[in-house]
C-alpha atoms as a PDB file:
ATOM      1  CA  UNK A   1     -79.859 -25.234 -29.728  1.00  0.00           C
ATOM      2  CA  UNK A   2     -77.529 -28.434 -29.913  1.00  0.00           C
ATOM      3  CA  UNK A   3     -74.106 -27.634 -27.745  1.00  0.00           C
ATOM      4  CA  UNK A   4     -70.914 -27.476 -29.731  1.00  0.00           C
ATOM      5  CA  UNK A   5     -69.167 -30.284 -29.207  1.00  0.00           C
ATOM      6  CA  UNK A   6     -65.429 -30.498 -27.643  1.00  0.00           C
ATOM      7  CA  UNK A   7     -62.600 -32.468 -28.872  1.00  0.00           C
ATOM      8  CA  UNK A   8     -60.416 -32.787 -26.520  1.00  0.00           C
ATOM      9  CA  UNK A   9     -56.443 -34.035 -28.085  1.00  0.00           C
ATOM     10  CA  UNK A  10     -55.577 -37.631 -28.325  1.00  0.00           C
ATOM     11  CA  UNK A  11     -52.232 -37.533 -27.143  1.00  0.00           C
ATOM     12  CA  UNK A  12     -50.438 -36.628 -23.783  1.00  0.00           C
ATOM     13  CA  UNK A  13     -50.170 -32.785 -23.835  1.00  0.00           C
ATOM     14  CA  UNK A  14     -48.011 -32.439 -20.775  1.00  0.00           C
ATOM     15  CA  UNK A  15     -43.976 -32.059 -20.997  1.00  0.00           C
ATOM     16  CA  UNK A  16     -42.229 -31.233 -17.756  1.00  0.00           C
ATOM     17  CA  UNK A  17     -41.135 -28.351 -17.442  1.00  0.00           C
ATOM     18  CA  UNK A  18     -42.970 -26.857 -20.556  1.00  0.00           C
ATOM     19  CA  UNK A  19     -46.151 -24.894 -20.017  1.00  0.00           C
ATOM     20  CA  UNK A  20     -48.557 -25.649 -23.062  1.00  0.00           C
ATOM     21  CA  UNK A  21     -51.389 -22.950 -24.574  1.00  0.00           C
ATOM     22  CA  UNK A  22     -53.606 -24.175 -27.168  1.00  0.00           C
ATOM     23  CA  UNK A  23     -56.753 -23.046 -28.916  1.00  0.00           C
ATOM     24  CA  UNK A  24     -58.856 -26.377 -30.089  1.00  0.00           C
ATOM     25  CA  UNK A  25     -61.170 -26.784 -33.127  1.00  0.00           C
ATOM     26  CA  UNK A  26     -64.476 -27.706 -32.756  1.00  0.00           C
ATOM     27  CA  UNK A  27     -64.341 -30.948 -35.627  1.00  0.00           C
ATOM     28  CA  UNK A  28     -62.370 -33.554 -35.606  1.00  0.00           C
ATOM     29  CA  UNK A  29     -59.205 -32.124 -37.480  1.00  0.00           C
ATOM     30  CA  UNK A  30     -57.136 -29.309 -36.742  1.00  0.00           C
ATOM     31  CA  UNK A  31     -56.348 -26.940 -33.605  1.00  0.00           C
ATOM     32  CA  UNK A  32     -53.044 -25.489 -32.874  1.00  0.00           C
ATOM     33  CA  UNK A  33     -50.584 -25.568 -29.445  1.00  0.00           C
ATOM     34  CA  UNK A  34     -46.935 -23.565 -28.032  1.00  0.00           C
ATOM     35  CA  UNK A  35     -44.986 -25.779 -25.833  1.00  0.00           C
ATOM     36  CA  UNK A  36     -42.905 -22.737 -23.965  1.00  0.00           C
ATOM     37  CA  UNK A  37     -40.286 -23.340 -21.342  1.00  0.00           C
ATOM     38  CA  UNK A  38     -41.623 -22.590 -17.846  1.00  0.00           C
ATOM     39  CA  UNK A  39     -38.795 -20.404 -17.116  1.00  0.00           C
ATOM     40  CA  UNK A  40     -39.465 -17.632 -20.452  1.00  0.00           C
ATOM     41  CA  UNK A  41     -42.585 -15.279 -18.881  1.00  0.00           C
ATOM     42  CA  UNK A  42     -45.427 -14.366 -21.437  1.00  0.00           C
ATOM     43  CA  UNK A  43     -48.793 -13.415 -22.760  1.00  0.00           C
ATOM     44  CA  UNK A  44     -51.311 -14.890 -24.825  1.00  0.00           C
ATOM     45  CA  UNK A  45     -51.989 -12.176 -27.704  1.00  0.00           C
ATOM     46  CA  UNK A  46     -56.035 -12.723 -28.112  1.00  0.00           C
ATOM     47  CA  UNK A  47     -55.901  -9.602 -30.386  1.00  0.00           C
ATOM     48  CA  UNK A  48     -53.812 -11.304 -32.676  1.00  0.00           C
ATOM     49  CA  UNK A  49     -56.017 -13.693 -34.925  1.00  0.00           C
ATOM     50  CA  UNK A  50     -57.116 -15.478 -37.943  1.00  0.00           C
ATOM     51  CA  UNK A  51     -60.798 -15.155 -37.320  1.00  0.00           C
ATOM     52  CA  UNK A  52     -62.314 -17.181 -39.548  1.00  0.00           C
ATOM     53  CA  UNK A  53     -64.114 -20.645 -39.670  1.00  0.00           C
ATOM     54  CA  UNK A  54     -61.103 -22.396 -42.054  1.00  0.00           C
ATOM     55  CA  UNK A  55     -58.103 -21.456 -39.710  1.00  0.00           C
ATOM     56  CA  UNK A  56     -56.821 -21.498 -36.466  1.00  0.00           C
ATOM     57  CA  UNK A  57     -53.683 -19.216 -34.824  1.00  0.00           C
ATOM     58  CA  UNK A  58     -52.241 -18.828 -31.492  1.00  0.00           C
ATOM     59  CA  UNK A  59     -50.353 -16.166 -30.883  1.00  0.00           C
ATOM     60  CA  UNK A  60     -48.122 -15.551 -27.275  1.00  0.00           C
ATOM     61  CA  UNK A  61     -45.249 -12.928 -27.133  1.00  0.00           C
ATOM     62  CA  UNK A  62     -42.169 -13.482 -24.923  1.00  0.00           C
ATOM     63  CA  UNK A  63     -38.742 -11.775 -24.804  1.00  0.00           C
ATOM     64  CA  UNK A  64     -36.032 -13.228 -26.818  1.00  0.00           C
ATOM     65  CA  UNK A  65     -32.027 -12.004 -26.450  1.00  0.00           C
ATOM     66  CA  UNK A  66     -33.311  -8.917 -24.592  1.00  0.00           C
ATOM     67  CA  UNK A  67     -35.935  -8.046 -26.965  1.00  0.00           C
ATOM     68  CA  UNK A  68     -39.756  -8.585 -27.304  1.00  0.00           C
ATOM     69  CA  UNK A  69     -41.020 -10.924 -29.885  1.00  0.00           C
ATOM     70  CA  UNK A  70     -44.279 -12.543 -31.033  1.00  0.00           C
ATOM     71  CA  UNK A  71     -44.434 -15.980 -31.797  1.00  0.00           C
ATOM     72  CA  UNK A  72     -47.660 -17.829 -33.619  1.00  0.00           C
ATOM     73  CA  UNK A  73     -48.505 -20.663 -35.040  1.00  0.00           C
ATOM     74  CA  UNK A  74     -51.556 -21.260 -37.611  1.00  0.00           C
ATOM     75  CA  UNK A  75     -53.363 -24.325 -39.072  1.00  0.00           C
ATOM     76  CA  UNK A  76     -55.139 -23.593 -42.327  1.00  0.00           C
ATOM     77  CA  UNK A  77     -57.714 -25.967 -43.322  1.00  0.00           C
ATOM     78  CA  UNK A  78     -57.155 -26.905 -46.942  1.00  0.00           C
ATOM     79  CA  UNK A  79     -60.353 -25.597 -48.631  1.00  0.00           C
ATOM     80  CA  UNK A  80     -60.179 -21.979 -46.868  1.00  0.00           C
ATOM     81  CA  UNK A  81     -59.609 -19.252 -49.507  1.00  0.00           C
ATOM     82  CA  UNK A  82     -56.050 -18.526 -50.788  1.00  0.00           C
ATOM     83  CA  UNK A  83     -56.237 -15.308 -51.268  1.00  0.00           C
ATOM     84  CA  UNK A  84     -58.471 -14.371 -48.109  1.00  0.00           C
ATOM     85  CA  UNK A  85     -55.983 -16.342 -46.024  1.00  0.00           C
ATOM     86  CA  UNK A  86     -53.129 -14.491 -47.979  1.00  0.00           C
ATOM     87  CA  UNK A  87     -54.920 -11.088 -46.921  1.00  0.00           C
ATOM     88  CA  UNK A  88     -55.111 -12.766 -42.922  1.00  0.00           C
ATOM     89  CA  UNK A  89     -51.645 -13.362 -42.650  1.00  0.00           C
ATOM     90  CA  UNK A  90     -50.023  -9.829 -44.515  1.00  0.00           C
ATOM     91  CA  UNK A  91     -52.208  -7.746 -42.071  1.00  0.00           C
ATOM     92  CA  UNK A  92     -50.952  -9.652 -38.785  1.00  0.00           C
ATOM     93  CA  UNK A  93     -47.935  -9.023 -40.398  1.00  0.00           C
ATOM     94  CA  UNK A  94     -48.108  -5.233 -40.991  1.00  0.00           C
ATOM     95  CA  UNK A  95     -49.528  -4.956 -37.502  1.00  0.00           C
ATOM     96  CA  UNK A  96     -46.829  -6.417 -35.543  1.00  0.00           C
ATOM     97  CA  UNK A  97     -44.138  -4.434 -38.030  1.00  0.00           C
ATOM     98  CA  UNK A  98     -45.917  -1.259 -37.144  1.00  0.00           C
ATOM     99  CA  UNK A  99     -45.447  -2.284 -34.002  1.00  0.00           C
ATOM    100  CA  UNK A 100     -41.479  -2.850 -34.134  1.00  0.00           C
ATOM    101  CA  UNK A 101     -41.725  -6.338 -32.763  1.00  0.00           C
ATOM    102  CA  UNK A 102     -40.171  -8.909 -34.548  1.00  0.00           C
ATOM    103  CA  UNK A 103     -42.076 -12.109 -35.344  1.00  0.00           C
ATOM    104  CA  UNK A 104     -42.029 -15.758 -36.022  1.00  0.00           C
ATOM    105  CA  UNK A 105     -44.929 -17.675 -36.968  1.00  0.00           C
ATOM    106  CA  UNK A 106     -44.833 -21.010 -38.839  1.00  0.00           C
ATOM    107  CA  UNK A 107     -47.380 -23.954 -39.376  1.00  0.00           C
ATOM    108  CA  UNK A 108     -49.337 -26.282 -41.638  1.00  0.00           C
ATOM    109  CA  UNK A 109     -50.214 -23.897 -43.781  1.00  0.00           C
ATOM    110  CA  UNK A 110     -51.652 -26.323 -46.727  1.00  0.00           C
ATOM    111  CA  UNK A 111     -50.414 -24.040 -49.526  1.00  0.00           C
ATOM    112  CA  UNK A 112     -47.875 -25.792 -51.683  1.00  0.00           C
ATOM    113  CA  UNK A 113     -44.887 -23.227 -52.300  1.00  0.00           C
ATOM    114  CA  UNK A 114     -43.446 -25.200 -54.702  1.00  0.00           C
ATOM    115  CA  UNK A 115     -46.145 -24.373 -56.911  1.00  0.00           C
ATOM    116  CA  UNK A 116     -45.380 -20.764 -57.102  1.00  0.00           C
ATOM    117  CA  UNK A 117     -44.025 -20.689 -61.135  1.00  0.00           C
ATOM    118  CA  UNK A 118     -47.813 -22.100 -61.856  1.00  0.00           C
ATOM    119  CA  UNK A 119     -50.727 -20.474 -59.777  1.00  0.00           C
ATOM    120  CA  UNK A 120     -50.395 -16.932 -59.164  1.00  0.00           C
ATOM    121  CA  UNK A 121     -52.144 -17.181 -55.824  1.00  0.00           C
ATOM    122  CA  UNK A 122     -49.049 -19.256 -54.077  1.00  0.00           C
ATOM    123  CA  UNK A 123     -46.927 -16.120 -55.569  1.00  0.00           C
ATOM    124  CA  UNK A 124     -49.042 -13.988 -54.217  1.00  0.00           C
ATOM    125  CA  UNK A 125     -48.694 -16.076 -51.014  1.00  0.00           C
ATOM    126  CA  UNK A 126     -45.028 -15.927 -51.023  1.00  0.00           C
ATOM    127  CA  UNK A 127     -44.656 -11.998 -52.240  1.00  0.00           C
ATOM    128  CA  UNK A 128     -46.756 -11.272 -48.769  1.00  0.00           C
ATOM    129  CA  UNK A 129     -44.317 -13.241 -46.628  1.00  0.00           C
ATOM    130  CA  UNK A 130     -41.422 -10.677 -48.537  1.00  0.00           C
ATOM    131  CA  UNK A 131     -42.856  -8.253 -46.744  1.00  0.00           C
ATOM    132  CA  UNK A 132     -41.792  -6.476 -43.982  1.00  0.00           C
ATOM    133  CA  UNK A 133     -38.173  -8.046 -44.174  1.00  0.00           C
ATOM    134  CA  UNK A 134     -39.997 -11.371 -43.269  1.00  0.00           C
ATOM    135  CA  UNK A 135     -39.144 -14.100 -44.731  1.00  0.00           C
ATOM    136  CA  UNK A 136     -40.217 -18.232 -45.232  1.00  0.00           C
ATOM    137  CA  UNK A 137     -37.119 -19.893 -44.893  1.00  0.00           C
ATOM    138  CA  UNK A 138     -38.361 -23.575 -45.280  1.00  0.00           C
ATOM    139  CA  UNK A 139     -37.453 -24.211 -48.819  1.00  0.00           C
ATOM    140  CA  UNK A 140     -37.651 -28.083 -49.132  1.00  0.00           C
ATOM    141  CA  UNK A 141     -41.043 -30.403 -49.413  1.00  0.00           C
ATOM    142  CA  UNK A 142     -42.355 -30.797 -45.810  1.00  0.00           C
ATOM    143  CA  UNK A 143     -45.185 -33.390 -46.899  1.00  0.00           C
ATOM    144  CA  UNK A 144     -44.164 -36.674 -49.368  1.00  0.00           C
ATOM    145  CA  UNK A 145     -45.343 -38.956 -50.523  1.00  0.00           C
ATOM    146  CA  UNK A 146     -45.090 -42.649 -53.359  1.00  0.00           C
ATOM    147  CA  UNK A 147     -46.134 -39.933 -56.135  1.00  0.00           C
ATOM    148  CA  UNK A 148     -45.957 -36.294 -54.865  1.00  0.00           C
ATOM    149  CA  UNK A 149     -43.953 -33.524 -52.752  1.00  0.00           C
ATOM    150  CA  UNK A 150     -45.388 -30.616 -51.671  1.00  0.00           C
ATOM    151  CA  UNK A 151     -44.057 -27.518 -49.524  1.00  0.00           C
ATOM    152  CA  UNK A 152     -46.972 -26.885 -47.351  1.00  0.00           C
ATOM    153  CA  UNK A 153     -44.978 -26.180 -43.402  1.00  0.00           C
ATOM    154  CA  UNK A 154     -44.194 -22.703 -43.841  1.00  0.00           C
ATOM    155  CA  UNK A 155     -41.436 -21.187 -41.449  1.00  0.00           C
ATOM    156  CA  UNK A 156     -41.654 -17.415 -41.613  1.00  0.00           C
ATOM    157  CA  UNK A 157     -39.499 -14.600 -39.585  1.00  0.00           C
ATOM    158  CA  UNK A 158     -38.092 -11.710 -39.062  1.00  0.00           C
ATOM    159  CA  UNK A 159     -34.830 -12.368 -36.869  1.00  0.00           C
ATOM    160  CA  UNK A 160     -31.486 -12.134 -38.685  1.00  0.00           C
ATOM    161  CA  UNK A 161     -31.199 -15.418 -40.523  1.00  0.00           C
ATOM    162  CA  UNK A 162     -27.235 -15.036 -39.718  1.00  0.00           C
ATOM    163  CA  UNK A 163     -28.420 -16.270 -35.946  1.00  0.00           C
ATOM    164  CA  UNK A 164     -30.446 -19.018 -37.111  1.00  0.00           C
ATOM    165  CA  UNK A 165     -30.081 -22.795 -37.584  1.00  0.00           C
ATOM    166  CA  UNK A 166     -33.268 -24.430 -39.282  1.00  0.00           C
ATOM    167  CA  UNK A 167     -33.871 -27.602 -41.059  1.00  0.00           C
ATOM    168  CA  UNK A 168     -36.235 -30.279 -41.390  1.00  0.00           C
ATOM    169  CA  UNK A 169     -35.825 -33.491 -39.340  1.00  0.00           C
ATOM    170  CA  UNK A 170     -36.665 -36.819 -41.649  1.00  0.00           C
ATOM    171  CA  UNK A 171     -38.992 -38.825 -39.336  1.00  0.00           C
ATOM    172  CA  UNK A 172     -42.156 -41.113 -40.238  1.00  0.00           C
ATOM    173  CA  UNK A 173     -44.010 -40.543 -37.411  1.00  0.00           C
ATOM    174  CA  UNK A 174     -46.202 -38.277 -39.143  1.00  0.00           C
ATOM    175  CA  UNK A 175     -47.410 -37.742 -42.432  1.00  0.00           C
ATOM    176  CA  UNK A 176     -45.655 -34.199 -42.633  1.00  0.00           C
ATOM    177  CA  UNK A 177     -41.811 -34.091 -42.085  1.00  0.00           C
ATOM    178  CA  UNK A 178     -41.322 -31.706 -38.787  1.00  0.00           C
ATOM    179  CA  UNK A 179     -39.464 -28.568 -39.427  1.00  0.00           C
ATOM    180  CA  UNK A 180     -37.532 -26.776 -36.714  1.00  0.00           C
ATOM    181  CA  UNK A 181     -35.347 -23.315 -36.150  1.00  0.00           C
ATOM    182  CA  UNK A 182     -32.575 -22.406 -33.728  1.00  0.00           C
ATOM    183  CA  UNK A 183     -32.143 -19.045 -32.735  1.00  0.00           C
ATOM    184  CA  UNK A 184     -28.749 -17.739 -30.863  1.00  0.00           C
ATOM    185  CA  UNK A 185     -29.244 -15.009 -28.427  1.00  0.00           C
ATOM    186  CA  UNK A 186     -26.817 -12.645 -26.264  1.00  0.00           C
ATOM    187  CA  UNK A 187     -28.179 -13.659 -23.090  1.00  0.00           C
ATOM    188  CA  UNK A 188     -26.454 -16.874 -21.890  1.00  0.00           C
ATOM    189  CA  UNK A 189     -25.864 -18.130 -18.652  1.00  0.00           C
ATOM    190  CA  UNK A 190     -22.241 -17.002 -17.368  1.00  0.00           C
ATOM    191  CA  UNK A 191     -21.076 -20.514 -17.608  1.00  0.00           C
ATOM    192  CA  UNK A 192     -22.599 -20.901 -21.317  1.00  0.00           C
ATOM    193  CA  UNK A 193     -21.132 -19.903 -24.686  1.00  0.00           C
ATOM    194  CA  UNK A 194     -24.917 -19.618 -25.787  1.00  0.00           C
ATOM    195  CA  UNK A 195     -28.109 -20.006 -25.100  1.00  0.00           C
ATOM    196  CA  UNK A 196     -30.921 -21.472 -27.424  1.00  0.00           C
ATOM    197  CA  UNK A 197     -34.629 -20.940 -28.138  1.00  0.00           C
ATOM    198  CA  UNK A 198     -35.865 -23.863 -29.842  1.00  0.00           C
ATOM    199  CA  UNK A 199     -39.359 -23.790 -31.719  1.00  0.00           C
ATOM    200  CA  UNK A 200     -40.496 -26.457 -32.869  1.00  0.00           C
ATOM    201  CA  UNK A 201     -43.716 -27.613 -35.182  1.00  0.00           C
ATOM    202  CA  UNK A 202     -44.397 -31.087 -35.563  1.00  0.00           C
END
């Protein structure tokens, strides 16, 4: 039987003070990654997944602002199924809602939300992330280019959008703009007015 073989990342994974989990793809593109703060304790959800061959997730919940959250991240390859990635996504989703734990999960998702008027799938798409009080709250094309824009970095949560700060920064190091989100929590340091998690997809 001929060995799978690894690819390993091309660029520097390490950040000081940052511990990195990641869950790599066996071709050439794709794989995900978390860069989390060595000082925020957590676990690596394995029972959270997209498990099949088109997709990658990672999921890890932490504590935010005194409260247990689950934050993912997901890579879906462009020819895996709309609709069977659709279904994926709305049962993590009703999973961690039955659970009570809010949830963040955001990514290159490769389904182009500004096409939502014209193929009934992306509605579909964007009807799931309704759900559960969730809600995408990129809104803007993530990926442009000479002739075409495309909303395909999808930012979905559950947190009270009145404590978040998002946007997307307008950079040409990559072919996708990066997105980010700021949430504000209650648990600052004495000498702080507040305290930030910052997530960040690139």
């Amino acid at each position: 039987m001929k060995k799978k073989k690894k690819h390993t990342p091309f660029f520097q994974t390490k950040i000081c003070r940052y511990n990195f989990v990641h869950v790599y793809f066996a071709k050439k593109a794709g794989g995900v990654g978390i860069y989390i703060k060595d000082n925020l304790s957590f676990q690596r959800r394995s029972d959270i997944c997209i498990d099949l061959k088109d997709a990658e997730s990672l999921w890890v919940e932490t504590n935010i602002g005194g409260r247990q959250c689950v934050l993912g991240v997901i890579y879906r390859h462009p020819k895996y199924d709309c609709k069977g990635f659709t279904d994926d996504v709305s049962a993590i989703s009703h999973y961690l809602s039955d659970k009570t734990l809010q949830y963040i999960f955001c990514g290159d998702i490769n389904i182009n939300l500004l096409q939502h008027t014209s193929l009934s799938g992306v509605h579909k798409h964007i009807e799931m992330y309704e759900s559960d009080n969730c809600q995408q709250i990129i809104t803007r094309p993530t990926r442009i280019t000479a002739t075409t824009a495309s909303l395909i970095d999808h930012f979905c949560t559950t947190f009270d959008l009145e404590k978040v700060i998002l946007g997307i920064l307008i950079n040409d190091f990559s072919d996708h703009l990066p997105i980010f989100m700021l949430i504000t929590t209650n648990t600052a340091k004495q000498h702080d007015k507040k305290s930030w998690l910052k997530a960040w997809l690139c």
